[in-house]
C-alpha atoms as a PDB file:
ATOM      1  CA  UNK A   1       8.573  11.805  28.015  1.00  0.00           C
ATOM      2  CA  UNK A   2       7.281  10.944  24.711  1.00  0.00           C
ATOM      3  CA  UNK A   3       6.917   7.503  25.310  1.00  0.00           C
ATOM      4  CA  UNK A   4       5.010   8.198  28.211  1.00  0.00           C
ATOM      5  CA  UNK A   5       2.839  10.619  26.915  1.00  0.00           C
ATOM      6  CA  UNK A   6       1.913   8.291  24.032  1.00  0.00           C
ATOM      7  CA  UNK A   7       1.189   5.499  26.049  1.00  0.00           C
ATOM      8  CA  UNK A   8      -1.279   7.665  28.349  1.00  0.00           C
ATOM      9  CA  UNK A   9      -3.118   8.910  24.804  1.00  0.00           C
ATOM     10  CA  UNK A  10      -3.184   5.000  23.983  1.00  0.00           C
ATOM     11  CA  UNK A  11      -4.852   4.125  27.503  1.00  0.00           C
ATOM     12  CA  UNK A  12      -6.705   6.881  27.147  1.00  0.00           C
ATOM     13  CA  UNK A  13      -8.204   5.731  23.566  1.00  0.00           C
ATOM     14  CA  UNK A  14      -8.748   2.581  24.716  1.00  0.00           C
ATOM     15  CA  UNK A  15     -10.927   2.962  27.697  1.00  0.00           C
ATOM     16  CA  UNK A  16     -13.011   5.795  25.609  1.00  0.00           C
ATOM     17  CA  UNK A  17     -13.349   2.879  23.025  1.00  0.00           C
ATOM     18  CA  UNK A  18     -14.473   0.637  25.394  1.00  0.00           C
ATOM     19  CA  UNK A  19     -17.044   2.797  27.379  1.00  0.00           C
ATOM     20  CA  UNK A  20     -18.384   3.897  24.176  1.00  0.00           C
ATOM     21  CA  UNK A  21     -18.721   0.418  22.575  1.00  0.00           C
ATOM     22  CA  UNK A  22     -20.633  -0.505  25.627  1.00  0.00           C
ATOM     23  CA  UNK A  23     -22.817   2.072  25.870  1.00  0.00           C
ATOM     24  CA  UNK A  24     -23.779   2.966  22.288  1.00  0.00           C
ATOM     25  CA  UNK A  25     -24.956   0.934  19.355  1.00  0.00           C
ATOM     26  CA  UNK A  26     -21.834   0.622  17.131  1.00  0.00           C
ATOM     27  CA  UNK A  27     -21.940  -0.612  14.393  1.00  0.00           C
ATOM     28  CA  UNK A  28     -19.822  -4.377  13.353  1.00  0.00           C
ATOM     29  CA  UNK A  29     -16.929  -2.198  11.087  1.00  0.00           C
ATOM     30  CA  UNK A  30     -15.786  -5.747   9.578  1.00  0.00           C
ATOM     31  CA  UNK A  31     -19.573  -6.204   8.424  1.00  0.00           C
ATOM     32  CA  UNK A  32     -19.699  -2.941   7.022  1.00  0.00           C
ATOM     33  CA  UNK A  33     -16.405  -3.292   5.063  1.00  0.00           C
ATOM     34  CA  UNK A  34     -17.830  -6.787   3.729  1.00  0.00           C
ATOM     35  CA  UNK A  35     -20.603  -5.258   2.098  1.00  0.00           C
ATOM     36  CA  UNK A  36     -18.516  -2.350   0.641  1.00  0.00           C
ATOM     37  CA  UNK A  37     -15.998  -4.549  -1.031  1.00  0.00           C
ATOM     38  CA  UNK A  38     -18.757  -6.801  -2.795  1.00  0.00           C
ATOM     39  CA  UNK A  39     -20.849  -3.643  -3.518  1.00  0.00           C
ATOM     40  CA  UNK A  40     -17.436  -2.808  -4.980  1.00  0.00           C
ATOM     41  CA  UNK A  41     -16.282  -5.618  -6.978  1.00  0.00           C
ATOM     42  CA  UNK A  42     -19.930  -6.243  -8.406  1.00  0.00           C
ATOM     43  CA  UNK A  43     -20.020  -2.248 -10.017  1.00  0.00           C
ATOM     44  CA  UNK A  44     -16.402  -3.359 -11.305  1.00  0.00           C
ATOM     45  CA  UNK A  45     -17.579  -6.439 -12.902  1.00  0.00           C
ATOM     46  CA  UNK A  46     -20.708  -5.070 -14.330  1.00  0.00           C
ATOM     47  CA  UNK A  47     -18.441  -1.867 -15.920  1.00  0.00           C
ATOM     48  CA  UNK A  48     -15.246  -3.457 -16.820  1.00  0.00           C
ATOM     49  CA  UNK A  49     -14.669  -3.897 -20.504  1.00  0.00           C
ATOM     50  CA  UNK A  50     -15.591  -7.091 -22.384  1.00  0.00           C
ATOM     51  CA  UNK A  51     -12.611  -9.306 -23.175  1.00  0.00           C
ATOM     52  CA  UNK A  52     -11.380  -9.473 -26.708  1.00  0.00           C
ATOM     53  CA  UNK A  53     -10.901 -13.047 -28.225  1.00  0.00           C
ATOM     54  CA  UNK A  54      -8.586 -12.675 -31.190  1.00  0.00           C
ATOM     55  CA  UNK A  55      -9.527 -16.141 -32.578  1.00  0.00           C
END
């Protein structure tokens, strides 16, 4: 039964996903996650400490 029952939740999921990606404005996750990880590595850059050079 479990196998079952997960597959129904996964159907389930899915259509909800669907419908509501259809119907709503969603917004493009792999956009969003873009922007995050150069708003990221930009702070890390601008805090990161300055390399020595032992010459």
């Amino acid at each position: 039964m479990g196998l079952i029952k997960s597959s129904i939740h996964f159907m389930l999921g899915t259509g909800c996903g669907i419908y509501i990606a259809q119907n709503y404005n969603v917004p493009d996750i792999r956009k969003l996650v873009n922007t995050w990880m150069f708003v990221a590595k930009h702070i890390e850059k601008t805090y990161q400490k300055p390399k020595k050079d032992d010459d």
